[in-house]
N, C-alpha and C. Protein backbone atom coordinates (compact mmCIF):
# COMPACT_ATOMS: atom_id res chain seq x y z
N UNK A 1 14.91 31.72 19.40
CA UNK A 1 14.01 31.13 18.41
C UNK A 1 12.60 31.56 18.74
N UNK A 2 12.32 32.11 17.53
CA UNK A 2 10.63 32.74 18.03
C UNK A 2 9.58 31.91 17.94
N UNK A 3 9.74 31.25 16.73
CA UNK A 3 8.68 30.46 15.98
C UNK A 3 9.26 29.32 15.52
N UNK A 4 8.46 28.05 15.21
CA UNK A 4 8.97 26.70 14.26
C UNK A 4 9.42 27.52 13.11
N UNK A 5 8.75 28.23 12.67
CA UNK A 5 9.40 28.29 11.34
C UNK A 5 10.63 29.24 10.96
N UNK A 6 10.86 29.90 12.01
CA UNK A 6 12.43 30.85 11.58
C UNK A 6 13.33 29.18 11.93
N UNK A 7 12.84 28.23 13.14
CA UNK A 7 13.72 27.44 12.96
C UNK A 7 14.33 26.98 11.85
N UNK A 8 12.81 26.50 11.30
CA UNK A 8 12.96 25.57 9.69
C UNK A 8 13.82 26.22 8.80
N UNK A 9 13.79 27.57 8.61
CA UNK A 9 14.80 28.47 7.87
C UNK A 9 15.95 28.55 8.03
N UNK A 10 16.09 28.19 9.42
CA UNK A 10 17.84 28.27 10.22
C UNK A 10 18.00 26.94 9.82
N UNK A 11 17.42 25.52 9.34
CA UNK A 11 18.08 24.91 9.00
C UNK A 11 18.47 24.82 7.70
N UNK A 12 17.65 25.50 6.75
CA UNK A 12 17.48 25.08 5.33
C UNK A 12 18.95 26.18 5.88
N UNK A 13 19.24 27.12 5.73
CA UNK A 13 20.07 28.27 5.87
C UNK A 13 21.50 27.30 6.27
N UNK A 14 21.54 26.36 7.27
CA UNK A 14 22.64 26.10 7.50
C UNK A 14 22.91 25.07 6.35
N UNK A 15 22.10 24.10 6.39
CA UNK A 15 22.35 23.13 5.24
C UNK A 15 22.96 23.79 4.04
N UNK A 16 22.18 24.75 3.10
CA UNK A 16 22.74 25.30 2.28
C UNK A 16 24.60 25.50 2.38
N UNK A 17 24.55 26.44 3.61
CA UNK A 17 25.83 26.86 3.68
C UNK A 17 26.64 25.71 4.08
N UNK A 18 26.68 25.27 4.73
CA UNK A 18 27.21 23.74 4.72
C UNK A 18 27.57 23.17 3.86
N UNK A 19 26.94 22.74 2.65
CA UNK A 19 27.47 22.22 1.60
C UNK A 19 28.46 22.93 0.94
N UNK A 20 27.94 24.29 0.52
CA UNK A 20 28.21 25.65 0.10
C UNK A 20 30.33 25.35 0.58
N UNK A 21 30.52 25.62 1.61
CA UNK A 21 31.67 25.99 2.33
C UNK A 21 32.36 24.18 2.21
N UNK A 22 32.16 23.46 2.08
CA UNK A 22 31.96 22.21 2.48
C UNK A 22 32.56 21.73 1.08
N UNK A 23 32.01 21.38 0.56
CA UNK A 23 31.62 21.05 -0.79
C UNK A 23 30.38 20.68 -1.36
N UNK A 24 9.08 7.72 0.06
CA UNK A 24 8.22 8.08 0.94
C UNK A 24 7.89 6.60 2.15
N UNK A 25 8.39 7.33 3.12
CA UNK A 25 8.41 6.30 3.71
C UNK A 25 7.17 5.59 3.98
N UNK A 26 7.18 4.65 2.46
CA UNK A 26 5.12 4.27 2.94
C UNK A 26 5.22 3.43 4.22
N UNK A 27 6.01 2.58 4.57
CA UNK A 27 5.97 1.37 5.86
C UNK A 27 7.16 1.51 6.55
N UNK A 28 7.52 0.88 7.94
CA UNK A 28 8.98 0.81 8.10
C UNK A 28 9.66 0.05 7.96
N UNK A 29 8.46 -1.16 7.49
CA UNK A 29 9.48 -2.45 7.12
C UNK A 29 9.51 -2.45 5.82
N UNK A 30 9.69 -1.32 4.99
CA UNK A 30 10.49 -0.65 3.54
C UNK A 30 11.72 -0.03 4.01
N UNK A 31 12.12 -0.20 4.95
CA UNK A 31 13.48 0.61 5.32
C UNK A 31 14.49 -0.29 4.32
N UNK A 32 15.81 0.58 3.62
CA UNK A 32 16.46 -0.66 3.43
C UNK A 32 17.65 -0.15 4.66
N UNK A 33 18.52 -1.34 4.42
CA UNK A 33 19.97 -1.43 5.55
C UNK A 33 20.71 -0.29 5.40
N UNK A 34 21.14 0.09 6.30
CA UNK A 34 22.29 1.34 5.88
C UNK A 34 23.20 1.00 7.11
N UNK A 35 24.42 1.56 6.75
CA UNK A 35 25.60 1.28 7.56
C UNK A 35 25.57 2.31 8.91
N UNK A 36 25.12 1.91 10.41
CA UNK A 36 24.68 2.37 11.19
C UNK A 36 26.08 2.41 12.10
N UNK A 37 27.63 2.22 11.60
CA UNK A 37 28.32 2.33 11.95
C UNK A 37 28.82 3.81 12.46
N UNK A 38 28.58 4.77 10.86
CA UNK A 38 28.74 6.01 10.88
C UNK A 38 27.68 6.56 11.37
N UNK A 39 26.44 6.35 11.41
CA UNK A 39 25.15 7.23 12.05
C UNK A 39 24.95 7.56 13.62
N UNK A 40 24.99 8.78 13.75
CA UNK A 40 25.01 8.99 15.23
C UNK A 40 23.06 9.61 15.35
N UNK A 41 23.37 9.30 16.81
CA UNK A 41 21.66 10.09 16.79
C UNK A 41 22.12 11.34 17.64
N UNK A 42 21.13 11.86 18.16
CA UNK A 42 21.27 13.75 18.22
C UNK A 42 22.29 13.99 19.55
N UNK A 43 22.19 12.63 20.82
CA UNK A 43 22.91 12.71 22.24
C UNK A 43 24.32 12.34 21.32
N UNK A 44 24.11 10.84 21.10
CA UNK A 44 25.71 10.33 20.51
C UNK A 44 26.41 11.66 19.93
N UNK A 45 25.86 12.82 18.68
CA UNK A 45 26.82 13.86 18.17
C UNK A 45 26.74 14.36 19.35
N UNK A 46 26.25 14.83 20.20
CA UNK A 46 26.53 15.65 21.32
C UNK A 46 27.51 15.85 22.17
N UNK A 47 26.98 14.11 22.33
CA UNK A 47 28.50 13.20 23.35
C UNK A 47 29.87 13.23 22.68
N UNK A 48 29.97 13.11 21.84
CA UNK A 48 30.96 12.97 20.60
C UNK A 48 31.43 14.72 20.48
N UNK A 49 30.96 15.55 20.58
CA UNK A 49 31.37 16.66 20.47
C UNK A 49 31.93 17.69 21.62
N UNK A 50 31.32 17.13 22.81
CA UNK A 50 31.10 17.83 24.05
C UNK A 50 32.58 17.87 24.44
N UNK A 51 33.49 16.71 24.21
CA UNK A 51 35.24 16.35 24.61
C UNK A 51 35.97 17.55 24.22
N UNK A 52 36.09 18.21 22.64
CA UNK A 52 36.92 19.16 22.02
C UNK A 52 36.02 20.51 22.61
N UNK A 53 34.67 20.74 22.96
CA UNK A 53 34.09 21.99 23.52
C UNK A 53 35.06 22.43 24.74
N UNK A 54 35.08 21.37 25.74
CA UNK A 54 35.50 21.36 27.29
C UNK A 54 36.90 21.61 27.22
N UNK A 55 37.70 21.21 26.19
CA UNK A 55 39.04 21.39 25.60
C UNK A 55 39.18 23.22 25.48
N UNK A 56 37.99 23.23 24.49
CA UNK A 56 38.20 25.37 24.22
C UNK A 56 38.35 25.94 24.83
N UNK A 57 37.06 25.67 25.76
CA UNK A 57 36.35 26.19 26.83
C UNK A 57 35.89 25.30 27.83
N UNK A 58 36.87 25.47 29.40
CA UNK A 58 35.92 24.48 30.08
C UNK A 58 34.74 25.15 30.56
N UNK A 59 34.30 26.15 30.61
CA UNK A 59 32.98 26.44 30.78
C UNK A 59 31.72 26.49 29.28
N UNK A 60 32.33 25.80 28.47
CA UNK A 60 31.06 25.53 26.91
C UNK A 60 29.80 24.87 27.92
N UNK A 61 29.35 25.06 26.91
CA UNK A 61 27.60 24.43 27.41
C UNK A 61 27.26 24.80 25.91
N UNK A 62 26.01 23.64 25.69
CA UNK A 62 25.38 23.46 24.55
C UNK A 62 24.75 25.00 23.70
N UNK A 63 24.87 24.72 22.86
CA UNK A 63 23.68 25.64 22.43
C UNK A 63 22.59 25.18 21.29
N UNK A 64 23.33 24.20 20.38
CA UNK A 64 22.19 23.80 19.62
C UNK A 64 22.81 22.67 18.79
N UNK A 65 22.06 22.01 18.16
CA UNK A 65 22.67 20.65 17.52
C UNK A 65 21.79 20.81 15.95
N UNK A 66 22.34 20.35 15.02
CA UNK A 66 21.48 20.73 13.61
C UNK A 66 22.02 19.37 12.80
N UNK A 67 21.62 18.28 12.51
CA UNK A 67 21.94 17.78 11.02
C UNK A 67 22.53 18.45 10.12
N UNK A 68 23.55 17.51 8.90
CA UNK A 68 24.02 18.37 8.35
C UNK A 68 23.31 17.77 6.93
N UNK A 69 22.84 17.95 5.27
CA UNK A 69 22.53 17.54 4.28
C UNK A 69 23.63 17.45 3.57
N UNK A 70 24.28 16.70 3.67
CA UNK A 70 25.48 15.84 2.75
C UNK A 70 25.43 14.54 1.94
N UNK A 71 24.15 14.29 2.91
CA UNK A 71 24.07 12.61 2.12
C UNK A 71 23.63 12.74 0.91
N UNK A 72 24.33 11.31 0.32
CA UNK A 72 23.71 11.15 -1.00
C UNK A 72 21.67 10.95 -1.02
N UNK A 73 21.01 11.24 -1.85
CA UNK A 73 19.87 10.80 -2.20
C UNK A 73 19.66 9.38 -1.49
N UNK A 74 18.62 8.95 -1.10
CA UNK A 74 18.41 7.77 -0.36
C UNK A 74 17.16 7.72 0.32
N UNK A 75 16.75 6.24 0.04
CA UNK A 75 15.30 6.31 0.78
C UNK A 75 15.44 6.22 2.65
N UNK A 76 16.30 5.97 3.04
CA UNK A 76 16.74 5.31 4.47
C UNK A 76 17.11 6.55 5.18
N UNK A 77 17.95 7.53 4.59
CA UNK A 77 18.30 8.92 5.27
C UNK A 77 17.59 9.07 6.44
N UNK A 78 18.14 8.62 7.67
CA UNK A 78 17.53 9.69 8.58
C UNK A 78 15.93 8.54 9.64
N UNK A 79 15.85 7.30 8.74
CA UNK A 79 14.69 6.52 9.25
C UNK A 79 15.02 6.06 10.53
N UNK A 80 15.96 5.65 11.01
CA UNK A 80 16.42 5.46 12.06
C UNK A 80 17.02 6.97 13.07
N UNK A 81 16.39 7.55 12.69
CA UNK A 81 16.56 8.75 14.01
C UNK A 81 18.12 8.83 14.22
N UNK A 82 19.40 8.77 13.46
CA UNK A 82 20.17 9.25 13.80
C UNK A 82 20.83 9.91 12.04
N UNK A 83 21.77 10.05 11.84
CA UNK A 83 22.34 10.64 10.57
C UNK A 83 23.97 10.54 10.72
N UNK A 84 24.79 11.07 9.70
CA UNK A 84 26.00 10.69 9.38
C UNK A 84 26.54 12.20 9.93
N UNK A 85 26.01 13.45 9.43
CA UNK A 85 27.13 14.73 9.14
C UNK A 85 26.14 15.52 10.48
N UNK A 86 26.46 16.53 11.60
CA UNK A 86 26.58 17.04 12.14
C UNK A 86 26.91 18.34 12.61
N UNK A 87 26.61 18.86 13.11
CA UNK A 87 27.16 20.64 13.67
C UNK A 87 26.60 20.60 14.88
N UNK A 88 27.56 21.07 16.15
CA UNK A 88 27.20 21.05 17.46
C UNK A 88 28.01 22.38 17.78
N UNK A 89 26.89 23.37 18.02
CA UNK A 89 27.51 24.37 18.16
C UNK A 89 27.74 24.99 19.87
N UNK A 90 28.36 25.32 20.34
CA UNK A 90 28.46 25.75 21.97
C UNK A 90 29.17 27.21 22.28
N UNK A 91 29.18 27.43 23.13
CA UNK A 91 29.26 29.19 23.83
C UNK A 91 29.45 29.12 25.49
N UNK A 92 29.88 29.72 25.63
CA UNK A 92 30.35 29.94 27.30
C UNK A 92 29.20 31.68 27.18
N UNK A 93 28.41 31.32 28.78
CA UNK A 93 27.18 31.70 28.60
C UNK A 93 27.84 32.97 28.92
N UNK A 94 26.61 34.37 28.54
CA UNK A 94 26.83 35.60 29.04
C UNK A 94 28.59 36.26 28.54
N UNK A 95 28.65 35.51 27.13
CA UNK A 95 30.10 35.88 26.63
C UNK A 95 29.43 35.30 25.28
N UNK A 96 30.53 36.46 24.43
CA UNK A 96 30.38 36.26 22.69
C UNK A 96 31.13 34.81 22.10
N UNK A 97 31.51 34.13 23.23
CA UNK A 97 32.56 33.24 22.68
C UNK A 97 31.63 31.87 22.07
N UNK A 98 32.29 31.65 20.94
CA UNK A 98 30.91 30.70 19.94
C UNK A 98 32.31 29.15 19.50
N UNK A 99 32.03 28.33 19.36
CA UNK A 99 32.34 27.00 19.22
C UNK A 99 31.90 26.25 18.40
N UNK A 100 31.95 25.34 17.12
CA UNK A 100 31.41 24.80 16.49
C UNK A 100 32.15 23.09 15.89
N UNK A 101 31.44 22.35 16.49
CA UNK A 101 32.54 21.19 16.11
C UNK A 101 31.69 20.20 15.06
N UNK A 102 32.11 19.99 13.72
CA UNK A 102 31.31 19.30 12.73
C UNK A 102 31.90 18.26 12.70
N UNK A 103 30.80 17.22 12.47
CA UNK A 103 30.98 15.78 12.22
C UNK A 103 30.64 15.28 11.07
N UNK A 104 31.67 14.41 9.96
CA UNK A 104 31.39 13.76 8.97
C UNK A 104 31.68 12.73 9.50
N UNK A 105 30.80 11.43 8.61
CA UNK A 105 30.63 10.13 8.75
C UNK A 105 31.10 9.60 9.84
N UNK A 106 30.31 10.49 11.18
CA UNK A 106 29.83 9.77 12.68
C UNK A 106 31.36 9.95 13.15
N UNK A 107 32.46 10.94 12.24
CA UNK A 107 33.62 11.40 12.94
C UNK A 107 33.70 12.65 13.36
N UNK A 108 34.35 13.08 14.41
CA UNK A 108 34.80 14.64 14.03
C UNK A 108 35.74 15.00 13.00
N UNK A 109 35.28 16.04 12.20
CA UNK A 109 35.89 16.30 11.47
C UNK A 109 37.05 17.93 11.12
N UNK A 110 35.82 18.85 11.88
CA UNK A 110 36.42 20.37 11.85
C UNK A 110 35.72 20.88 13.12
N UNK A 111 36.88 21.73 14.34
CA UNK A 111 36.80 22.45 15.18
C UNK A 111 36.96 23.99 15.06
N UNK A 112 36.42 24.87 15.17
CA UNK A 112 36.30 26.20 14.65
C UNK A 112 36.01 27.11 15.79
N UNK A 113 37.01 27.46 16.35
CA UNK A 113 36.50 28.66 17.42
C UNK A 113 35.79 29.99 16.24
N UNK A 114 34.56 30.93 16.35
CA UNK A 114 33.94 31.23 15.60
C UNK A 114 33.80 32.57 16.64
N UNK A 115 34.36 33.07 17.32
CA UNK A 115 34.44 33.77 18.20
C UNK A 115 34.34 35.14 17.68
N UNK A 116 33.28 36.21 17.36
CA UNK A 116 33.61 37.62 16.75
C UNK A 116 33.78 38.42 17.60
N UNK A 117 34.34 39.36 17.69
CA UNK A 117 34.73 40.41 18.54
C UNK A 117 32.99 41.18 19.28
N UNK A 118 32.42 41.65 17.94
CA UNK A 118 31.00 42.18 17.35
C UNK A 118 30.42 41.46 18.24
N UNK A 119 30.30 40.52 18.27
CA UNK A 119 28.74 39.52 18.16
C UNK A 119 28.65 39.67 19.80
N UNK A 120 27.30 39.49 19.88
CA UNK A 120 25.83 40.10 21.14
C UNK A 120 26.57 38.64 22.36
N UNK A 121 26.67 39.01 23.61
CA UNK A 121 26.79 37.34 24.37
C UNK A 121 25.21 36.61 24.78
N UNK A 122 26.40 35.33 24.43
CA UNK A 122 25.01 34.60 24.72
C UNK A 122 24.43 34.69 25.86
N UNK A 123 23.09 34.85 26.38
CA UNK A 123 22.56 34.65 27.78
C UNK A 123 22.30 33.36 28.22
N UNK A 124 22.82 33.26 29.44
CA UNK A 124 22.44 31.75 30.39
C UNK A 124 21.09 31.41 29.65
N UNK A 125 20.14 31.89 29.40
CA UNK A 125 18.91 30.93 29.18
C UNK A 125 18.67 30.41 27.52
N UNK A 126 19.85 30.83 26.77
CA UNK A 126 20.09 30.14 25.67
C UNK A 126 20.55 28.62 25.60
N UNK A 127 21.06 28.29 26.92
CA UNK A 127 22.16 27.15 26.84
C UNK A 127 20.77 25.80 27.11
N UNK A 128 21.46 24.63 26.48
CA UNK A 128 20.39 23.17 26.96
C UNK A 128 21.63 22.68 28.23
N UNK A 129 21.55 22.06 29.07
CA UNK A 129 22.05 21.13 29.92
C UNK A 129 22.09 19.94 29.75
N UNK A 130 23.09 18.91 29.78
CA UNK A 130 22.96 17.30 28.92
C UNK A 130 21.91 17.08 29.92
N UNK A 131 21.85 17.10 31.29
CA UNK A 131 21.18 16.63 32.11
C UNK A 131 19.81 16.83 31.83
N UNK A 132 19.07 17.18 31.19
CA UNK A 132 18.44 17.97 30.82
C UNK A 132 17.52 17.42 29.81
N UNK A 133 18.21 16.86 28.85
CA UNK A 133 18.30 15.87 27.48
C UNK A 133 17.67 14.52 27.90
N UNK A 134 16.32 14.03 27.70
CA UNK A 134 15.87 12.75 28.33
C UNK A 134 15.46 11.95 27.00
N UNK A 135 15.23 12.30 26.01
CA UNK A 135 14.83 11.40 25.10
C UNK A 135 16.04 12.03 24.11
N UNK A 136 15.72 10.89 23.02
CA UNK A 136 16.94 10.79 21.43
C UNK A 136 15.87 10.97 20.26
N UNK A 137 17.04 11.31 19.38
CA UNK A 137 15.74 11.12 18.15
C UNK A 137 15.74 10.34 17.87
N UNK A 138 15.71 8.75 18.11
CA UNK A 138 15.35 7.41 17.25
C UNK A 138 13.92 7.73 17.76
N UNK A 139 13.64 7.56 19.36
CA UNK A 139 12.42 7.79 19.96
C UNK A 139 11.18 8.67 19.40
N UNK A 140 12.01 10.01 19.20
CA UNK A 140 11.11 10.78 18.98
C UNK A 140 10.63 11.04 17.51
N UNK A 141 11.38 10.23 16.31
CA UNK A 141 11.24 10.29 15.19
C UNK A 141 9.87 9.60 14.72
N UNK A 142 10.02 7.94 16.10
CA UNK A 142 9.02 6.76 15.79
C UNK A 142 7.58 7.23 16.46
N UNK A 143 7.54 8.67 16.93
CA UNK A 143 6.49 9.29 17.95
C UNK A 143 6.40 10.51 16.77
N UNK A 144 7.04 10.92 15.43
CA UNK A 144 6.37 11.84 14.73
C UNK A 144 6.16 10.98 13.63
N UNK A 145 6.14 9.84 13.57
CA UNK A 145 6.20 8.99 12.57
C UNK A 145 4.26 8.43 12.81
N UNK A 146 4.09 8.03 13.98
CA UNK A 146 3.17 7.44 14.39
C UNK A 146 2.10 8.88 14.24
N UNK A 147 2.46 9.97 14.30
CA UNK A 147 1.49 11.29 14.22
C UNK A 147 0.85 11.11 12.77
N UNK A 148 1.40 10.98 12.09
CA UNK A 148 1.59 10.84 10.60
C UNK A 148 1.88 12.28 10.03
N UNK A 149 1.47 12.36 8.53
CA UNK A 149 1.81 13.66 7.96
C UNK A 149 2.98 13.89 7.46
N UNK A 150 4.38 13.22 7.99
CA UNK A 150 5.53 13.77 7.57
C UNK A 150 6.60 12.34 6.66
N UNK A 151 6.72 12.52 6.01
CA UNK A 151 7.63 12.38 4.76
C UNK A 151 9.17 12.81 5.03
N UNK A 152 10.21 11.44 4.44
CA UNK A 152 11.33 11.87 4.15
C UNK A 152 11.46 12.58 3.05
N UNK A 153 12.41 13.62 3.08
CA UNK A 153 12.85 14.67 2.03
C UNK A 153 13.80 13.89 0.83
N UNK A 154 13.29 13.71 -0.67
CA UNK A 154 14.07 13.47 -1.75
C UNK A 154 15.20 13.90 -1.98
N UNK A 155 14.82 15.20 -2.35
CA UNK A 155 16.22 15.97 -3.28
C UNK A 155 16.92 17.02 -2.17
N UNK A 156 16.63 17.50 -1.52
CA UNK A 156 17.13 18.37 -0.96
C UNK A 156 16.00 18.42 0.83
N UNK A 157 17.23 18.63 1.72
CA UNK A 157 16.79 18.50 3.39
C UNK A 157 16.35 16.67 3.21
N UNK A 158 16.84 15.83 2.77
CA UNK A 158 17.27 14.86 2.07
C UNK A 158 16.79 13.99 3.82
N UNK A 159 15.51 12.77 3.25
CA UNK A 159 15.18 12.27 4.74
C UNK A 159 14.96 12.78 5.92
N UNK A 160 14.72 12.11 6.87
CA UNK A 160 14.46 13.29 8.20
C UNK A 160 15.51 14.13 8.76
N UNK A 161 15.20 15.18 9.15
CA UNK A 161 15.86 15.85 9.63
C UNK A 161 16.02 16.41 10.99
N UNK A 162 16.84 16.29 12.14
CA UNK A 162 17.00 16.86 13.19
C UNK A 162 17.58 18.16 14.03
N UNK A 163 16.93 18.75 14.49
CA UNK A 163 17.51 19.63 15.31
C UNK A 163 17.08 20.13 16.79
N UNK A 164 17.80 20.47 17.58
CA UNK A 164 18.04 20.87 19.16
C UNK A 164 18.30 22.15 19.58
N UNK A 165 17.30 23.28 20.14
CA UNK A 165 17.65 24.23 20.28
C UNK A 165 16.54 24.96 21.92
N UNK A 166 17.18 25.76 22.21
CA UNK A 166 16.39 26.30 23.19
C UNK A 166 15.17 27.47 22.53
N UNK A 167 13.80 27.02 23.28
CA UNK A 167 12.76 28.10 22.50
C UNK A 167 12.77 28.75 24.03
N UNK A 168 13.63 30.16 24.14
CA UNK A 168 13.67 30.62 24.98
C UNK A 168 12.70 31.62 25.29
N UNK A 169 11.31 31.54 24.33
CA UNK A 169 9.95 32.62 24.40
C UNK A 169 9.29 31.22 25.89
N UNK A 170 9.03 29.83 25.32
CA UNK A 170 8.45 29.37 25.91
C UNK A 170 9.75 28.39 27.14
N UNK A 171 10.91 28.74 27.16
CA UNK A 171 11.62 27.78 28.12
C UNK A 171 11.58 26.62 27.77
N UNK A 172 11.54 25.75 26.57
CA UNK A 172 11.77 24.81 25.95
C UNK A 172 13.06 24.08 25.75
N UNK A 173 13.02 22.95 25.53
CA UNK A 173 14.42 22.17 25.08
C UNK A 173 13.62 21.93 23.89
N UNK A 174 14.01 22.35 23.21
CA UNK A 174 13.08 21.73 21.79
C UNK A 174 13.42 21.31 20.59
N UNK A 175 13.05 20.13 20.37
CA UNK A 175 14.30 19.19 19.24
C UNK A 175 12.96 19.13 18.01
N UNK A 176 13.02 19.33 16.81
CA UNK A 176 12.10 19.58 15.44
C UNK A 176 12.48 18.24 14.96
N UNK A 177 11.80 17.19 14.56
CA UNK A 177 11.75 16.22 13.24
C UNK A 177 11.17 17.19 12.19
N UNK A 178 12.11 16.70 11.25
CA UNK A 178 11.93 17.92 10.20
C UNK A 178 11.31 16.88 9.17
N UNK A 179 10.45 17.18 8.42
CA UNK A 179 10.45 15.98 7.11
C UNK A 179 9.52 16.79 5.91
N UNK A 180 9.11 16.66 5.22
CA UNK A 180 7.93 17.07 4.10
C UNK A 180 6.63 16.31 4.11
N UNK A 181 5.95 16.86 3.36
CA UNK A 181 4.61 16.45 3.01
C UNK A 181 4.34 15.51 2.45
N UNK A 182 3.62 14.90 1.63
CA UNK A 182 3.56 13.72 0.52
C UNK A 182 3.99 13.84 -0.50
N UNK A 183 3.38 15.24 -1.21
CA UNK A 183 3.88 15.28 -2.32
C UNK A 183 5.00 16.43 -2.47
N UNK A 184 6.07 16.13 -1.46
CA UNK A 184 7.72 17.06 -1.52
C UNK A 184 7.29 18.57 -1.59
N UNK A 185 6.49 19.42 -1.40
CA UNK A 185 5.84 20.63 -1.54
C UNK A 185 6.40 21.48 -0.90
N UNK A 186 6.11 20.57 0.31
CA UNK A 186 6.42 21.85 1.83
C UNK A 186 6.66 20.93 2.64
N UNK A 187 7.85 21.61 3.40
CA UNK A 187 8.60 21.14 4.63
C UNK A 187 7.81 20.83 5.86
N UNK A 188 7.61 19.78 6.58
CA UNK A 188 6.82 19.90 7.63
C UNK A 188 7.77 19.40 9.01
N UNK A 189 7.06 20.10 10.08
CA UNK A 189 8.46 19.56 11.38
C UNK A 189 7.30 19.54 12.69
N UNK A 190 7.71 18.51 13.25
CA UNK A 190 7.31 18.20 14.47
C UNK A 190 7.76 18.34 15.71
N UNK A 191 7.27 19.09 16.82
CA UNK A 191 8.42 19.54 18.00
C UNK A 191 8.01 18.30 19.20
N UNK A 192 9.43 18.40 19.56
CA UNK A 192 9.00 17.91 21.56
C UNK A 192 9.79 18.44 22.40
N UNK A 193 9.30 18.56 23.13
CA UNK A 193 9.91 18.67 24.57
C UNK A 193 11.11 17.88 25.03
N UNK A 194 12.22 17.51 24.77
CA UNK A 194 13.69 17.02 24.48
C UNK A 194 13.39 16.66 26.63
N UNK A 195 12.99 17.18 27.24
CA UNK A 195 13.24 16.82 28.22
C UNK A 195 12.13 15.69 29.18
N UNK A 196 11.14 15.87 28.62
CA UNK A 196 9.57 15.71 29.06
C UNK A 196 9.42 14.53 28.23
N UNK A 197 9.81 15.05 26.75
CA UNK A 197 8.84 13.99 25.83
C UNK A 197 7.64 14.40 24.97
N UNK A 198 6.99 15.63 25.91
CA UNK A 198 6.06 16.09 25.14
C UNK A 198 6.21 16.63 23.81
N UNK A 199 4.75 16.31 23.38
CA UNK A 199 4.62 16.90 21.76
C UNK A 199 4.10 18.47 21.90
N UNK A 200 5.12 19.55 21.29
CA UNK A 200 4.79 20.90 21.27
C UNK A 200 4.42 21.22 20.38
N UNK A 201 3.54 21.87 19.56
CA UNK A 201 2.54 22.33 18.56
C UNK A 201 3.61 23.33 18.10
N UNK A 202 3.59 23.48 16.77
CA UNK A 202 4.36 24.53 16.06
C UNK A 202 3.57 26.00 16.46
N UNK A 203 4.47 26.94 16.82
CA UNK A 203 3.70 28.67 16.88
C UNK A 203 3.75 29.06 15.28
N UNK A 204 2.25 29.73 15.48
CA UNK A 204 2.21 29.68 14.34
C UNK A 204 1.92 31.84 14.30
């Protein structure tokens, strides 16, 4: 990952395809209730996914975690820092071997060895370590929330949005709150430091 924004593209990109293959928050005490039964936050899909990885491959290790845009329209999507649909993708390092386990409604749903013959191996410094992982996104949502600027998404990238990936220019664990502007225009995303806590400035 070079920049925030090829991120932001890798998600709009997966979301799309996701469905594709598949089928304003003025206050917080405007939240309404949502069934927090099915909502996982970014460790819970992790945790939840990590069992069928170690199954493939006992040498998987993370590689990145993405929200999935399935939900219906909703003002609540995503206010509580966790979500319903999922993709946790993993790789056994310094090998092409790729893993992908998706979660609908806070279940697993589809395991996909994704393995191409072609494709480049991943290098050790692509991978996150759970150990590694010190904050969640409920935390870090109520810390881009308090920044201000960012907006749940209406119609499409639908409420906040999360993702987990290594910024291997700067050695980062770096998890994006994704959200929009005020007036739905443009996508805006906030980084941290997944291990630290810190707030990382988008490269621009």
């Amino acid at each position: 990952m070079k920049k925030i924004v090829f991120v932001v593209l890798f998600l709009l990109i997966s979301i799309g395809a996701v469905e594709k293959s598949v089928r304003s928050l003025e206050s917080t005490e405007d939240i309404l209730e949502v069934d927090e039964t099915q909502e996982l936050s970014i460790i819970q899909a992790i945790e939840l996914a990590y069992s069928p990885a170690l199954k493939w491959n006992k040498d998987a290790q993370l590689l990145d975690a993405i929200n999935i845009d399935l939900d219906k329209p909703g003002k609540s999507i995503g206010s509580n820092g966790k979500r319903k649909h999922w993709n946790i993708a993993f790789g056994v390092p310094d090998t092409n071997k790729f893993f992908l386990v998706t979660i609908h409604n806070g279940k697993i749903d589809m395991i996909n060895d994704l393995t191409n013959k072609g494709d480049t191996p991943y290098p050790k410094k692509e991978f996150i370590q759970m150990k590694d992982i010190k904050y969640d996104s409920p935390e870090l949502l109520r810390r881009a929330l308090k920044m201000g600027g960012i907006y749940p998404g209406k119609d499409w990238a639908k409420g906040y949005n999360f993702m987990l990936k290594k910024d291997t220019e700067r050695n980062i664990n770096l998890i994006l709150v994704i959200g929009w502007n005020s007036d739905q225009t443009k996508m805006k995303s906030v980084g941290f430091n997944i291990t630290t806590g810190e707030y990382i400035p988008p490269q621009i």
